[in-house]
C-alpha atoms as a PDB file:
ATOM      1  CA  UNK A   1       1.380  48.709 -13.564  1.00  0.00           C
ATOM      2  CA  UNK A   2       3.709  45.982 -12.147  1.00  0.00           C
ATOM      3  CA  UNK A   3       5.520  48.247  -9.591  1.00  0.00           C
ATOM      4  CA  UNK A   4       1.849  49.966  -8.519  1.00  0.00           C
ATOM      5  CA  UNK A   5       0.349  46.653  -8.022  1.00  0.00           C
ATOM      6  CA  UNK A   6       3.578  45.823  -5.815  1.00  0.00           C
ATOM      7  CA  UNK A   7       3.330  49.174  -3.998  1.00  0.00           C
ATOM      8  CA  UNK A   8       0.129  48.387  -2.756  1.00  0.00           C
ATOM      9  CA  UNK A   9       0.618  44.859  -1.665  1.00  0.00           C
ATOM     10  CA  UNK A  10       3.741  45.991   0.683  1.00  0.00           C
ATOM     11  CA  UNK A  11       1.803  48.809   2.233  1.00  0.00           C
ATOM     12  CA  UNK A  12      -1.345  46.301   2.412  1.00  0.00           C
ATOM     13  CA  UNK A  13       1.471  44.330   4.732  1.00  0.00           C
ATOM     14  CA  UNK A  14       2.678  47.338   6.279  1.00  0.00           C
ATOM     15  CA  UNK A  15      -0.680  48.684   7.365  1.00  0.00           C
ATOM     16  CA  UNK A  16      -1.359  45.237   9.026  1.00  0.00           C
ATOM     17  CA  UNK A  17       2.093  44.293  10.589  1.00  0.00           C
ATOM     18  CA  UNK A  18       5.137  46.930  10.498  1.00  0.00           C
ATOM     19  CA  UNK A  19       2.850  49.543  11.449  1.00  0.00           C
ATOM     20  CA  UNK A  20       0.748  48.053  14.140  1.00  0.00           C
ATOM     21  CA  UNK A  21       2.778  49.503  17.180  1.00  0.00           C
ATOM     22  CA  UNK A  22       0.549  48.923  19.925  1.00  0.00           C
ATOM     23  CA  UNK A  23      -0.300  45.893  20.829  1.00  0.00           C
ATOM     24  CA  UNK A  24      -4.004  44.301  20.669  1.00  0.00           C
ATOM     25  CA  UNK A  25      -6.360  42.325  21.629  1.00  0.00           C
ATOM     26  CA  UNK A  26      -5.484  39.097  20.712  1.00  0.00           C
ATOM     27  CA  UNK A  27      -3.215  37.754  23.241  1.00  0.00           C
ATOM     28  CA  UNK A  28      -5.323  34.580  23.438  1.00  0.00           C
ATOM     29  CA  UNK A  29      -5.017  33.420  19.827  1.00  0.00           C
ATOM     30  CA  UNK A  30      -3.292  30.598  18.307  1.00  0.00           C
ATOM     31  CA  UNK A  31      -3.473  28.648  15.024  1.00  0.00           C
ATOM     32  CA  UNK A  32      -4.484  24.636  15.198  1.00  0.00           C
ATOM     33  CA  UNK A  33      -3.805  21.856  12.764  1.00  0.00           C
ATOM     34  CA  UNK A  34      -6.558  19.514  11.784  1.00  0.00           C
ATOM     35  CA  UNK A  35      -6.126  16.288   9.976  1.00  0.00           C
ATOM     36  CA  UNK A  36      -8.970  15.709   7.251  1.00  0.00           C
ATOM     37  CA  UNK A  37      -9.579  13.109   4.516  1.00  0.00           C
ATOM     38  CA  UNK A  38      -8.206  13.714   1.487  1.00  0.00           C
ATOM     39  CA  UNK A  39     -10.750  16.048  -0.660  1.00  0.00           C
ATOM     40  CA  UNK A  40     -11.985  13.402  -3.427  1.00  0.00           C
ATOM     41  CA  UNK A  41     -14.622  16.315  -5.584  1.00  0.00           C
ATOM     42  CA  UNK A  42     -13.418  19.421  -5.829  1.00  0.00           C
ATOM     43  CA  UNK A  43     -16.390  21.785  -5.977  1.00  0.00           C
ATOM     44  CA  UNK A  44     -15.379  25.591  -6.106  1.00  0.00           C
ATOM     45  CA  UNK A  45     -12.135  26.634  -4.344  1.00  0.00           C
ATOM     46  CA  UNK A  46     -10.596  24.248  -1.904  1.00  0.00           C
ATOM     47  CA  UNK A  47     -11.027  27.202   1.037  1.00  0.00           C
ATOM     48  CA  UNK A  48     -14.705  26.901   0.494  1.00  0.00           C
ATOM     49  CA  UNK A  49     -14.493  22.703   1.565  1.00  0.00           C
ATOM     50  CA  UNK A  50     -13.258  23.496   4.808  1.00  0.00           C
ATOM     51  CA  UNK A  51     -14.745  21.451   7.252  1.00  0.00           C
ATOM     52  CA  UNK A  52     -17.382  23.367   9.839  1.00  0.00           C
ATOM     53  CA  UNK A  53     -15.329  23.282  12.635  1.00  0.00           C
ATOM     54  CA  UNK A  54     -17.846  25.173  14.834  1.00  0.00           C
ATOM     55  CA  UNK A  55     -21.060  24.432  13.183  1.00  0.00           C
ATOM     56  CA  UNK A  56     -23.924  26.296  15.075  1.00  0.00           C
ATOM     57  CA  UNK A  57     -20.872  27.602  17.543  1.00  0.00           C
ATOM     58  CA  UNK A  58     -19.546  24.590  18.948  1.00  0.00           C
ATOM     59  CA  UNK A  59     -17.311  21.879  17.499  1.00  0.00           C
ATOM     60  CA  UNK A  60     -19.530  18.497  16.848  1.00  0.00           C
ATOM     61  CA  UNK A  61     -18.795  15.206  15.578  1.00  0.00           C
ATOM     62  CA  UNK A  62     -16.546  14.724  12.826  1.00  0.00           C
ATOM     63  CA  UNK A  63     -15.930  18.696  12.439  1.00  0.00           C
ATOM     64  CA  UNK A  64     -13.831  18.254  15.608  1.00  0.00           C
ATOM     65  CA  UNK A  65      -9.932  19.058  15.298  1.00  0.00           C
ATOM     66  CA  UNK A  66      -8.026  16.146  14.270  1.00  0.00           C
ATOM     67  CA  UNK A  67      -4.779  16.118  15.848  1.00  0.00           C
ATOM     68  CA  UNK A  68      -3.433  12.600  15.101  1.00  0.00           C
ATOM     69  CA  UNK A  69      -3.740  10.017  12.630  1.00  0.00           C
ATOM     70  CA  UNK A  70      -1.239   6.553  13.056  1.00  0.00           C
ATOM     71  CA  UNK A  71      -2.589   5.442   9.724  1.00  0.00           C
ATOM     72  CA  UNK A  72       0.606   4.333   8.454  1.00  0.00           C
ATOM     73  CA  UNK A  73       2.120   3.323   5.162  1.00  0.00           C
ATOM     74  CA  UNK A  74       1.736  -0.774   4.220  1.00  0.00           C
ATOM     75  CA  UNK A  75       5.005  -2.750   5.987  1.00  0.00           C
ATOM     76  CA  UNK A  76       7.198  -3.019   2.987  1.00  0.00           C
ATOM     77  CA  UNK A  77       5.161  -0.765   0.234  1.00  0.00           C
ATOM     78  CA  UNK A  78       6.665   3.125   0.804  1.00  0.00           C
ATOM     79  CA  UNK A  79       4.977   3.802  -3.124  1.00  0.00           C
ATOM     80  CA  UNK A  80       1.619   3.087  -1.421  1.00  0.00           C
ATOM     81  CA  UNK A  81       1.955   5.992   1.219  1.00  0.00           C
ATOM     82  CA  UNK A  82      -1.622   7.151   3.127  1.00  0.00           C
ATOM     83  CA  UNK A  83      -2.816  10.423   2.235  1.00  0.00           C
ATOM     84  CA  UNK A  84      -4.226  13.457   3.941  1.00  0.00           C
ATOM     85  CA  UNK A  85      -5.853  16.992   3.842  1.00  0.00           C
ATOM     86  CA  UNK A  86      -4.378  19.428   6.776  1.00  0.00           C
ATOM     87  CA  UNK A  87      -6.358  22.839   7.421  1.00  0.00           C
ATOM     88  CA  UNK A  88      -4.348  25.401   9.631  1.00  0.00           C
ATOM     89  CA  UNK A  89      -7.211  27.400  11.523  1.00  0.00           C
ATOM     90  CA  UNK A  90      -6.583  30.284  13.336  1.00  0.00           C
ATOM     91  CA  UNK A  91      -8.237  30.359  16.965  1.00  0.00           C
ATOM     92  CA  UNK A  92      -9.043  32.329  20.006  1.00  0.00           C
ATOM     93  CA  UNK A  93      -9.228  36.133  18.644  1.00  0.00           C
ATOM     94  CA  UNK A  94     -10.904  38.590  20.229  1.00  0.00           C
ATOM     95  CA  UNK A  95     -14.736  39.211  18.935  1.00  0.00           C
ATOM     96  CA  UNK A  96     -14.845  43.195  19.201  1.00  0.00           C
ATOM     97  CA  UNK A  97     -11.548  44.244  17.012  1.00  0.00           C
ATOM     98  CA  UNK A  98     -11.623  40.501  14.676  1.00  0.00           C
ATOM     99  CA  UNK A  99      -8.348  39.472  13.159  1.00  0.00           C
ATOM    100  CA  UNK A 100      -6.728  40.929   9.858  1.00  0.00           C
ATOM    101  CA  UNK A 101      -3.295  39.012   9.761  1.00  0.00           C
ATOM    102  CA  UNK A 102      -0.726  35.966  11.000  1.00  0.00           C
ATOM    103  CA  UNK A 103       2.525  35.621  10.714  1.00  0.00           C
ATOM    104  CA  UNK A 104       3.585  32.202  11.518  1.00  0.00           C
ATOM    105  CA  UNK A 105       6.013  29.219  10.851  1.00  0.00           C
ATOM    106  CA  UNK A 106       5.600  25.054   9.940  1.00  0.00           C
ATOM    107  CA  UNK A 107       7.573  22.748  12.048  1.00  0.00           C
ATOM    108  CA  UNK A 108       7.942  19.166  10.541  1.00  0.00           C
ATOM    109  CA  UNK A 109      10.615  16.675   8.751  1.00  0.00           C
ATOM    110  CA  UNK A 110      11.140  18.298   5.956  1.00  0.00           C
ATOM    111  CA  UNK A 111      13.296  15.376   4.665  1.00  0.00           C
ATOM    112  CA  UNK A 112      11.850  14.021   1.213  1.00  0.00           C
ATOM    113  CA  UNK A 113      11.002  10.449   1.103  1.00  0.00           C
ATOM    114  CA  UNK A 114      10.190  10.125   5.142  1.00  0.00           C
ATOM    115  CA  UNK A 115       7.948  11.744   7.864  1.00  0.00           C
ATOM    116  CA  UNK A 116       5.143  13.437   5.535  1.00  0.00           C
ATOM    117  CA  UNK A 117       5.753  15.227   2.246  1.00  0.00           C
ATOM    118  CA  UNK A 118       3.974  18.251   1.520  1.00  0.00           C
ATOM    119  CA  UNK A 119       2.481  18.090  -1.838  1.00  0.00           C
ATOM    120  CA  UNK A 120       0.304  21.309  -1.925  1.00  0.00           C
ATOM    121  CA  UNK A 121      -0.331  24.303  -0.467  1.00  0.00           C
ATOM    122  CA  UNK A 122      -3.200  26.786  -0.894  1.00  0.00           C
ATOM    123  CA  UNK A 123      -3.721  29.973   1.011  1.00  0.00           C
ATOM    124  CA  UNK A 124      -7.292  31.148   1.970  1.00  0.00           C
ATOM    125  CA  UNK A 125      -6.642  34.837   3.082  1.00  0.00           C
ATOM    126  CA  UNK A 126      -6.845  37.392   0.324  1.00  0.00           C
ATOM    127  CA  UNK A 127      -2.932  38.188   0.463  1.00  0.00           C
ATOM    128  CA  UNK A 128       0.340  36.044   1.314  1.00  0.00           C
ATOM    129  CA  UNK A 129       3.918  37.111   2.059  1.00  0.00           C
ATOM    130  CA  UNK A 130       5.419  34.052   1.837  1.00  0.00           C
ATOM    131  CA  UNK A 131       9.389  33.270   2.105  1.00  0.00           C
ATOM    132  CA  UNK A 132      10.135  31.334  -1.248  1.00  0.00           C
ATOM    133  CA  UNK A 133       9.912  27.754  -0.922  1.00  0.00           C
ATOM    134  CA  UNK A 134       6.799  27.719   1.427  1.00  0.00           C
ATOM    135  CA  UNK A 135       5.851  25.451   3.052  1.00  0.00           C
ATOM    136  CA  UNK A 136       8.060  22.869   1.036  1.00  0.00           C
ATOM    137  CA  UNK A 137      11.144  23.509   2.275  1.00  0.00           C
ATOM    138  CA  UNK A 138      13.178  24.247   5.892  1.00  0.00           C
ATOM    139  CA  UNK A 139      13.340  28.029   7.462  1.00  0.00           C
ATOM    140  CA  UNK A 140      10.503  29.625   5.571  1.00  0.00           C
ATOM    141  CA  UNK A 141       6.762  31.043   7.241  1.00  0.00           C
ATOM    142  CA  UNK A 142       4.292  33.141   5.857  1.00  0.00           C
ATOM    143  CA  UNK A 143       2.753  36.224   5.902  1.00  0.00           C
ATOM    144  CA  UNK A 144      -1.150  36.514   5.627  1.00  0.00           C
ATOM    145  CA  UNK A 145      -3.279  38.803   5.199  1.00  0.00           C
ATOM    146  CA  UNK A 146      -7.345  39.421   5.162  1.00  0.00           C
ATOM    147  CA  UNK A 147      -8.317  42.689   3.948  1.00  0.00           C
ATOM    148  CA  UNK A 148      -9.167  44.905   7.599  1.00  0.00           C
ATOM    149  CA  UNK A 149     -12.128  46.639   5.543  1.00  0.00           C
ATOM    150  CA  UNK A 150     -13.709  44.160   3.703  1.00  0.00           C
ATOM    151  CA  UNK A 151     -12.948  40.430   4.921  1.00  0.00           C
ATOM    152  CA  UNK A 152     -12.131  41.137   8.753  1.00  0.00           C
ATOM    153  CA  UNK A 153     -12.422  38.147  10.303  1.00  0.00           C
ATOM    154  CA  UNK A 154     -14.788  37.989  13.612  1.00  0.00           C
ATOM    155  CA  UNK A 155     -16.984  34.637  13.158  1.00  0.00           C
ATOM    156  CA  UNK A 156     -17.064  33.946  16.900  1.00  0.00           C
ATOM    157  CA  UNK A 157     -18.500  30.597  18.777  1.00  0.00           C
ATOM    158  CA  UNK A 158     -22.032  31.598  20.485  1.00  0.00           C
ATOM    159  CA  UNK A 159     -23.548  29.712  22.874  1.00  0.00           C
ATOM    160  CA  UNK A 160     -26.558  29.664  25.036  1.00  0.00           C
ATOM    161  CA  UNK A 161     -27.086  31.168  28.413  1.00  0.00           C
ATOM    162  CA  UNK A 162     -30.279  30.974  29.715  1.00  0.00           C
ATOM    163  CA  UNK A 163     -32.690  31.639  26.985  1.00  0.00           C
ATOM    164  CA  UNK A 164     -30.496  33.681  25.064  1.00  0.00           C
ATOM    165  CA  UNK A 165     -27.459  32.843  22.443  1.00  0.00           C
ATOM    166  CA  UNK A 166     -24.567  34.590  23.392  1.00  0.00           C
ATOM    167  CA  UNK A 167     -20.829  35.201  21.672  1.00  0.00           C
ATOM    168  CA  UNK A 168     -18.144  33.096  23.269  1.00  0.00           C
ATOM    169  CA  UNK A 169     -15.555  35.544  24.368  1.00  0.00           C
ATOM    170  CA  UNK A 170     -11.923  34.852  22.366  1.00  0.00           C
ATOM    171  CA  UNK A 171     -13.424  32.547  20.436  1.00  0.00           C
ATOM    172  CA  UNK A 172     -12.696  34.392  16.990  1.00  0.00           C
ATOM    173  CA  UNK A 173     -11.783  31.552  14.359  1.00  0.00           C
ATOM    174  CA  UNK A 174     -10.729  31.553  10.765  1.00  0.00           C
ATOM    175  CA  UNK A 175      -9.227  29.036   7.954  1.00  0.00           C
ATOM    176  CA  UNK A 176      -5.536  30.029   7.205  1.00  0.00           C
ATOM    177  CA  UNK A 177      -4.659  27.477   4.527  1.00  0.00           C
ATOM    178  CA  UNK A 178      -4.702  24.224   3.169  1.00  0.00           C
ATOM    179  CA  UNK A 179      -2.080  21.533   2.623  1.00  0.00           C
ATOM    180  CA  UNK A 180      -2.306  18.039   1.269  1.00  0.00           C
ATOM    181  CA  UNK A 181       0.459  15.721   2.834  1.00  0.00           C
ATOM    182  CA  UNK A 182       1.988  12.411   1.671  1.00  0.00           C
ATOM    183  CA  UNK A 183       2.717  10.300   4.867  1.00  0.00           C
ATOM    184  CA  UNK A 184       6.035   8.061   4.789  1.00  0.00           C
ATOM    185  CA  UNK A 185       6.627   8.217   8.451  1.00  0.00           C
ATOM    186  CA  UNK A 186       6.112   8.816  12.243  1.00  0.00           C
ATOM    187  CA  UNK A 187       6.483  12.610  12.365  1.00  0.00           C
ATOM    188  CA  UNK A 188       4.582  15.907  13.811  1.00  0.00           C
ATOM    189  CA  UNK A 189       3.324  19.269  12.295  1.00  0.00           C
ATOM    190  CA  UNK A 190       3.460  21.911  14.380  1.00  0.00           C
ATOM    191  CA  UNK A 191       2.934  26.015  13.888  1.00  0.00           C
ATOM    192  CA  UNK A 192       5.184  28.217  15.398  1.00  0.00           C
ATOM    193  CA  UNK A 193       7.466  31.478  14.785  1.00  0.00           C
ATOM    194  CA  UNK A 194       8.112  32.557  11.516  1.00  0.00           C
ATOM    195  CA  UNK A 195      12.050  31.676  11.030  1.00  0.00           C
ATOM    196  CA  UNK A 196      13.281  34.646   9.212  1.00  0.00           C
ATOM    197  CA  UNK A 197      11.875  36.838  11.825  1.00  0.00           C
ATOM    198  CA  UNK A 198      11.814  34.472  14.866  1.00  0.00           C
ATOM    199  CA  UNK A 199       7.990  35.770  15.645  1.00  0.00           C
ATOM    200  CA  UNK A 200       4.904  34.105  15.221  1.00  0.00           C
ATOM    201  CA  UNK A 201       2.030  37.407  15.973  1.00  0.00           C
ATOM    202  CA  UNK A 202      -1.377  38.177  14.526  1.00  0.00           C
ATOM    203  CA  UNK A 203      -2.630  41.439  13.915  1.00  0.00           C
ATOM    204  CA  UNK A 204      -6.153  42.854  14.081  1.00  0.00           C
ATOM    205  CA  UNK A 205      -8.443  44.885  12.210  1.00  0.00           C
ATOM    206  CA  UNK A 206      -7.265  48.385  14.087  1.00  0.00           C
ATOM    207  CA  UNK A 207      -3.817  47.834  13.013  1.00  0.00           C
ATOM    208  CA  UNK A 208      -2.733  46.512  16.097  1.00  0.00           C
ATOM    209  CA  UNK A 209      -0.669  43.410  16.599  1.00  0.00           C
ATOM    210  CA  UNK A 210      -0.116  40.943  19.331  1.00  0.00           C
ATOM    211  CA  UNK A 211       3.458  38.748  19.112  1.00  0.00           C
ATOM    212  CA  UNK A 212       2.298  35.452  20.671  1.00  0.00           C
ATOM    213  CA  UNK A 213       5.827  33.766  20.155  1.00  0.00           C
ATOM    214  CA  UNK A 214       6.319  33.449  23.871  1.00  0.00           C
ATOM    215  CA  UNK A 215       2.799  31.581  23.964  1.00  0.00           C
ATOM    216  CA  UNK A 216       3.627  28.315  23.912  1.00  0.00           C
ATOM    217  CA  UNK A 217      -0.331  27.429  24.202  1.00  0.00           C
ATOM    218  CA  UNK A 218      -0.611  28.806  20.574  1.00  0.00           C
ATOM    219  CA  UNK A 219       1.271  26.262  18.705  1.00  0.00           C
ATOM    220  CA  UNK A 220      -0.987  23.648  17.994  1.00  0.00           C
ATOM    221  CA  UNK A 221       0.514  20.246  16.485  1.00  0.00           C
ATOM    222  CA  UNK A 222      -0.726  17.608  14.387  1.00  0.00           C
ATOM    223  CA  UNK A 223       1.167  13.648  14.727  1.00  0.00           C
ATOM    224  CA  UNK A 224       0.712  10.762  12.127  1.00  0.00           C
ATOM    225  CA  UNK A 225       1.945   7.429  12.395  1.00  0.00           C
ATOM    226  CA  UNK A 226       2.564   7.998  15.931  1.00  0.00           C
ATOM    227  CA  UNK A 227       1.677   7.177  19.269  1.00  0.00           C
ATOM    228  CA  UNK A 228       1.874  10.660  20.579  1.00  0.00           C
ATOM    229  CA  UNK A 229      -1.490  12.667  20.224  1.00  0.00           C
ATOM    230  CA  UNK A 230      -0.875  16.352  18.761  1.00  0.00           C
ATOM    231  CA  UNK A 231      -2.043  19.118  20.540  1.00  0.00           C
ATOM    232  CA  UNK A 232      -5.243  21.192  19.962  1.00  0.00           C
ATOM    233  CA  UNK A 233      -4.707  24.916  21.122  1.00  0.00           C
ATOM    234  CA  UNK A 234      -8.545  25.727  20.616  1.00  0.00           C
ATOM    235  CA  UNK A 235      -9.691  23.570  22.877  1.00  0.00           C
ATOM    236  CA  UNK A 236      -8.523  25.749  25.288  1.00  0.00           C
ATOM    237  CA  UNK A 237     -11.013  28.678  24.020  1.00  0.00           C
ATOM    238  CA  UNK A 238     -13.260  30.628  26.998  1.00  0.00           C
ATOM    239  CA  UNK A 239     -16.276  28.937  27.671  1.00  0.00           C
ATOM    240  CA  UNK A 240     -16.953  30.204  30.989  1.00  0.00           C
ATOM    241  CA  UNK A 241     -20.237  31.556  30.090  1.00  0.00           C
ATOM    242  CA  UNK A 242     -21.776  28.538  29.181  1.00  0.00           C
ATOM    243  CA  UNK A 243     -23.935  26.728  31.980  1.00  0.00           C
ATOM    244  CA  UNK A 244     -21.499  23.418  31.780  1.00  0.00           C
ATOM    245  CA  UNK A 245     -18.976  20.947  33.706  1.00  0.00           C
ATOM    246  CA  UNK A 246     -15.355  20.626  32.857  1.00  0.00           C
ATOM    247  CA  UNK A 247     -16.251  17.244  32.362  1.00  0.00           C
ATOM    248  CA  UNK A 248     -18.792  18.644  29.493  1.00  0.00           C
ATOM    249  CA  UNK A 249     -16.247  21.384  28.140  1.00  0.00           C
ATOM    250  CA  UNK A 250     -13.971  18.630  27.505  1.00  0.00           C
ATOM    251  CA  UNK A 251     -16.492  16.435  25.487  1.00  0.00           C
ATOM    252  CA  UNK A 252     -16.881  19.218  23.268  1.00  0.00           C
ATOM    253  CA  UNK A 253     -13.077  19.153  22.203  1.00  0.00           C
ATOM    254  CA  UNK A 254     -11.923  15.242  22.277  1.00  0.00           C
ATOM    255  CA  UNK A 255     -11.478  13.893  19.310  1.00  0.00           C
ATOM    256  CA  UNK A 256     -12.229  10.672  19.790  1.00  0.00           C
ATOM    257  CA  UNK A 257      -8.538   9.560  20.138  1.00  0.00           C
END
């Protein structure tokens, strides 16, 4: 039973990855980190608190990514460290053929005791591939997986034009995972390539993959106890069809900071 069950999660990952030889649709995608308060009722899974970042299509008020947070630790008192929920949402797919996988690395100081400290980690696709030691440790990524048939993922941004609600080209988004962090220090969380393969893609729900590692615009970041502001790749999403300034576009996306 053991070695079926294991059969069918490696073809599950080939279907979506190794054998996705053409590339896709979903050149434009990229996977953000948003800083949250720490979760203090836990009702049902922790996937399902997410935060609506795009409630009724566009990003409002305190849904907005989060990408710093210079609440530091008390001067003198490292046992009384600030803590803080991070989501990891993918971004930016393409509405017509979704997204059924990432493939992705975490970038931070991974030195105990300084920086942040990641305490937990929960996934919310329906399968993982991660390297052991995720996302605790140095040189590891992750593999992830939403079932193509079933859980494709194409929730896409609308917005009006004219009288009419239309979908926001690229603007496919979906939560990756959770992590609570422990912060000691100034220090940044970034996504990138997965180390053990150097490649940070996404697949879609044709079997067909897109490596984005070259995209720098994909990575987004996350500081805390910094100056620096992190960086929010889905603010960058298509919203050419919408009747607005650049001034307006870039309301939509500040957060505040």
């Amino acid at each position: 039973m053991k070695r079926a069950l294991l059969g069918l999660l490696i073809g599950c990952l080939t279907v979506v990855f190794a054998g996705a030889a053409f590339a896709g649709q979903n050149t434009e995608a990229a996977i953000a980190v948003h800083i949250g308060k720490k979760l203090t009722v836990a009702k049902g899974s922790i996937c399902d608190q997410a935060p609506d970042f795009f409630a009724g299509g566009v990003p409002k008020g305190p849904e907005l990514f989060r990408v710093r947070d210079a609440n530091c630790p008390p001067m003198g008192d490292p046992l009384n460290p600030t803590v803080f929920d991070v989501w990891l949402v993918l971004c930016g797919g393409n509405d017509s053929v979704g997204v059924a996988g990432v493939e992705y690395g975490l970038e931070y100081d991974y030195a105990s005791g300084s920086g942040i400290d990641v305490q937990n980690w929960v996934s919310c696709t329906d399968l993982e591939f991660k390297n052991p030691g995720f996302p605790f440790v140095p040189n590891t990524g992750n593999v992830q997986t939403w079932d193509r048939f079933s859980h494709c993922q194409r929730t896409s941004q609308v917005t009006t034009l004219g009288s009419k609600q239309v979908v926001v080209p690229n603007s496919v988004f979906a939560v990756i995972g959770w992590l609570r962090v422990v912060v000691r220090g100034s220090d940044e969380l970034s996504t990138g390539p997965r180390p053990i393969t150097g490649k940070m893609k996404v697949a879609d729900c044709e079997s067909k993959e897109d490596d984005i590692t070259a995209r720098i615009e994909s990575r987004g970041s996350a500081t805390f106890c910094s100056n620096r502001l992190g960086y929010n790749p889905c603010a960058t999403s298509n919203l050419a069809v919408e009747d607005a300034t650049w001034g307006r576009i870039k309301t939509l996306f500040n957060d505040g900071q």
